[in-house]
Protein backbone atom coordinates (compact mmCIF):
# COMPACT_ATOMS: atom_id res chain seq x y z
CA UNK A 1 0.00 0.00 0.00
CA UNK A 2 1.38 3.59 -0.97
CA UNK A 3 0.56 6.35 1.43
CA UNK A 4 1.59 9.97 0.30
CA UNK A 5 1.68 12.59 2.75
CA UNK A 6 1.47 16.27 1.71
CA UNK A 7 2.76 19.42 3.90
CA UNK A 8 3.17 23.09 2.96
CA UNK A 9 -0.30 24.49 2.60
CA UNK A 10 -1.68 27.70 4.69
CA UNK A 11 -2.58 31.26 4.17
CA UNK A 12 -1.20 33.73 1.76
CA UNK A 13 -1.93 36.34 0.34
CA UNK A 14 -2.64 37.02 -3.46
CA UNK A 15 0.58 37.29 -5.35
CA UNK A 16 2.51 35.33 -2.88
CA UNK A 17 4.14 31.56 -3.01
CA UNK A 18 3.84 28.18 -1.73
CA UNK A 19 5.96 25.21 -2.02
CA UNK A 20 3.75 21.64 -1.44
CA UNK A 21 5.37 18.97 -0.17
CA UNK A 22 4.33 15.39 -0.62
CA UNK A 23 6.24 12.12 0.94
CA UNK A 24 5.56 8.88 -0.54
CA UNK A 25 5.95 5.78 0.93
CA UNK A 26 7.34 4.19 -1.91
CA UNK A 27 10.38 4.83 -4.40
CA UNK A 28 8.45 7.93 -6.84
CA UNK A 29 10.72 6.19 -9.74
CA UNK A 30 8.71 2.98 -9.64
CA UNK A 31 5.16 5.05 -10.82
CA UNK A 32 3.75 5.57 -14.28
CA UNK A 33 3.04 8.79 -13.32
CA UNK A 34 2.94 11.42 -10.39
CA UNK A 35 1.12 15.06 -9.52
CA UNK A 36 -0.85 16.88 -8.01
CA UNK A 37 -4.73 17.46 -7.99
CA UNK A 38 -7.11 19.98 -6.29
CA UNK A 39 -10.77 20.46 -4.92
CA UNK A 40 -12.29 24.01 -4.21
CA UNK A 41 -15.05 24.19 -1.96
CA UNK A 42 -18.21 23.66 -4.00
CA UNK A 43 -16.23 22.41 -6.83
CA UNK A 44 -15.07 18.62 -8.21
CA UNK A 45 -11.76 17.76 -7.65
CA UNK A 46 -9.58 19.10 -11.16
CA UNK A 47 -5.80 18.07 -12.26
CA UNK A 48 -3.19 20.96 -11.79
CA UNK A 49 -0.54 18.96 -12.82
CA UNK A 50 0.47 15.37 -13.52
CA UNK A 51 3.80 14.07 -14.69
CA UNK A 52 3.23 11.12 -16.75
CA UNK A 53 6.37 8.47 -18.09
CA UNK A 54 4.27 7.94 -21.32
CA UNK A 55 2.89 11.99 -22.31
CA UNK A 56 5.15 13.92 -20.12
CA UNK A 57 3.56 16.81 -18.23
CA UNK A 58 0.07 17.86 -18.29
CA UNK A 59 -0.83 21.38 -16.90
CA UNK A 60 -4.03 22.77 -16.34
CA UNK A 61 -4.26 25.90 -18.28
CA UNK A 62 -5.34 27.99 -15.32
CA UNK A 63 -2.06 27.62 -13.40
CA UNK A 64 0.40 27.01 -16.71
CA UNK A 65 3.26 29.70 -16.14
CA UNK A 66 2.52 30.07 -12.63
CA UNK A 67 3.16 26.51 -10.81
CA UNK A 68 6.00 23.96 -11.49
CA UNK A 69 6.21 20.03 -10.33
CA UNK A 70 9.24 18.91 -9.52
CA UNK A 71 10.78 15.73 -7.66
CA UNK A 72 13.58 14.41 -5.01
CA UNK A 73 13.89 10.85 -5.98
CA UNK A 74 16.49 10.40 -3.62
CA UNK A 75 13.86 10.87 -0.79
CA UNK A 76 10.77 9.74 -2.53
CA UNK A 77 9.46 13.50 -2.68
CA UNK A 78 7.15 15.45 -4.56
CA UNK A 79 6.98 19.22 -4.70
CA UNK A 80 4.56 21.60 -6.51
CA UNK A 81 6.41 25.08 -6.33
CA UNK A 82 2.85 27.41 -7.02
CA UNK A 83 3.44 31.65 -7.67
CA UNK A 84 1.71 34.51 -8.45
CA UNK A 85 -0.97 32.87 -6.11
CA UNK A 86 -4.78 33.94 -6.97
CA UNK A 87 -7.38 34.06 -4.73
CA UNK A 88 -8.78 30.91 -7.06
CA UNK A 89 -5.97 29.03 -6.35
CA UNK A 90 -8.06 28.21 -3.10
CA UNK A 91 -8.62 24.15 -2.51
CA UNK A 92 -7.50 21.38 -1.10
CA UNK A 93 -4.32 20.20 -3.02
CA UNK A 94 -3.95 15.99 -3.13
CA UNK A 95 -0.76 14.25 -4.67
CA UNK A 96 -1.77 11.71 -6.69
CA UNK A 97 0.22 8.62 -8.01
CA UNK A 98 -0.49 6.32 -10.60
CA UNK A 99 0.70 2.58 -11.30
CA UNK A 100 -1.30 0.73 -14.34
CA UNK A 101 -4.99 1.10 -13.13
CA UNK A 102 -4.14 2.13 -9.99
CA UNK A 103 -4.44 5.88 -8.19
CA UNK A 104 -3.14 6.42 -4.67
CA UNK A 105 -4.42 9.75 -2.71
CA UNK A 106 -3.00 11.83 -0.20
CA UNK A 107 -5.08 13.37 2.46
CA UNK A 108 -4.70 16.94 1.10
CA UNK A 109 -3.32 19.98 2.38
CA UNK A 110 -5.52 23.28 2.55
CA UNK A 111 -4.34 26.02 0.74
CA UNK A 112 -5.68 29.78 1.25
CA UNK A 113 -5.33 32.81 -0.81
CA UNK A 114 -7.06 35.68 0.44
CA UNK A 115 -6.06 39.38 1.81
């Protein structure tokens, strides 16, 4: 069983940054494909980034130029570096893995923008 853990979120103001964490459980090399998802309150849960062996990197177009994946394999980590950070960027943010059919969830970390 893979368990991801994510860390970073909090408050911040529009315009500002956040780096998400996320600790897996298992060696990051060994999935198809790795990234990050998010849910707003209201709102179904929508890809902001996935890193896929097979079609490379998918962004959603609302946060292209703004937020960049990135990865530690040495220590199994995950990061999603976010800027310019808009008061829609509000959600929950989940790492997501992916090996053949299946998806492994983290609990989510809450992220805030807001003055």
């Amino acid at each position: 069983q893979v368990q991801l853990v994510e860390s970073g979120g909090g408050l911040v103001q529009p315009g500002g940054s956040l780096r998400l964490s996320c600790a897996a459980s298992g060696s990051i090399r060994s999935f198809d494909a790795v990234g990050w998802y998010r849910q707003a309150p209201g709102k179904q849960r929508e890809l902001v980034i996935l890193l896929s062996k097979f079609i490379g990197t998918n962004y959603a177009d609302s946060v292209k130029g703004r937020f960049t994946i990135s990865r530690d394999d040495a220590n199994d980590t995950l990061y999603l570096q976010m800027n310019s950070l808009k008061p829609e960027d509000t959600a929950v943010y989940y790492c997501n893995v992916k090996r053949g059919r299946l998806d492994y969830w983290g609990k989510g970390t809450r992220v805030t923008v807001s003055s």
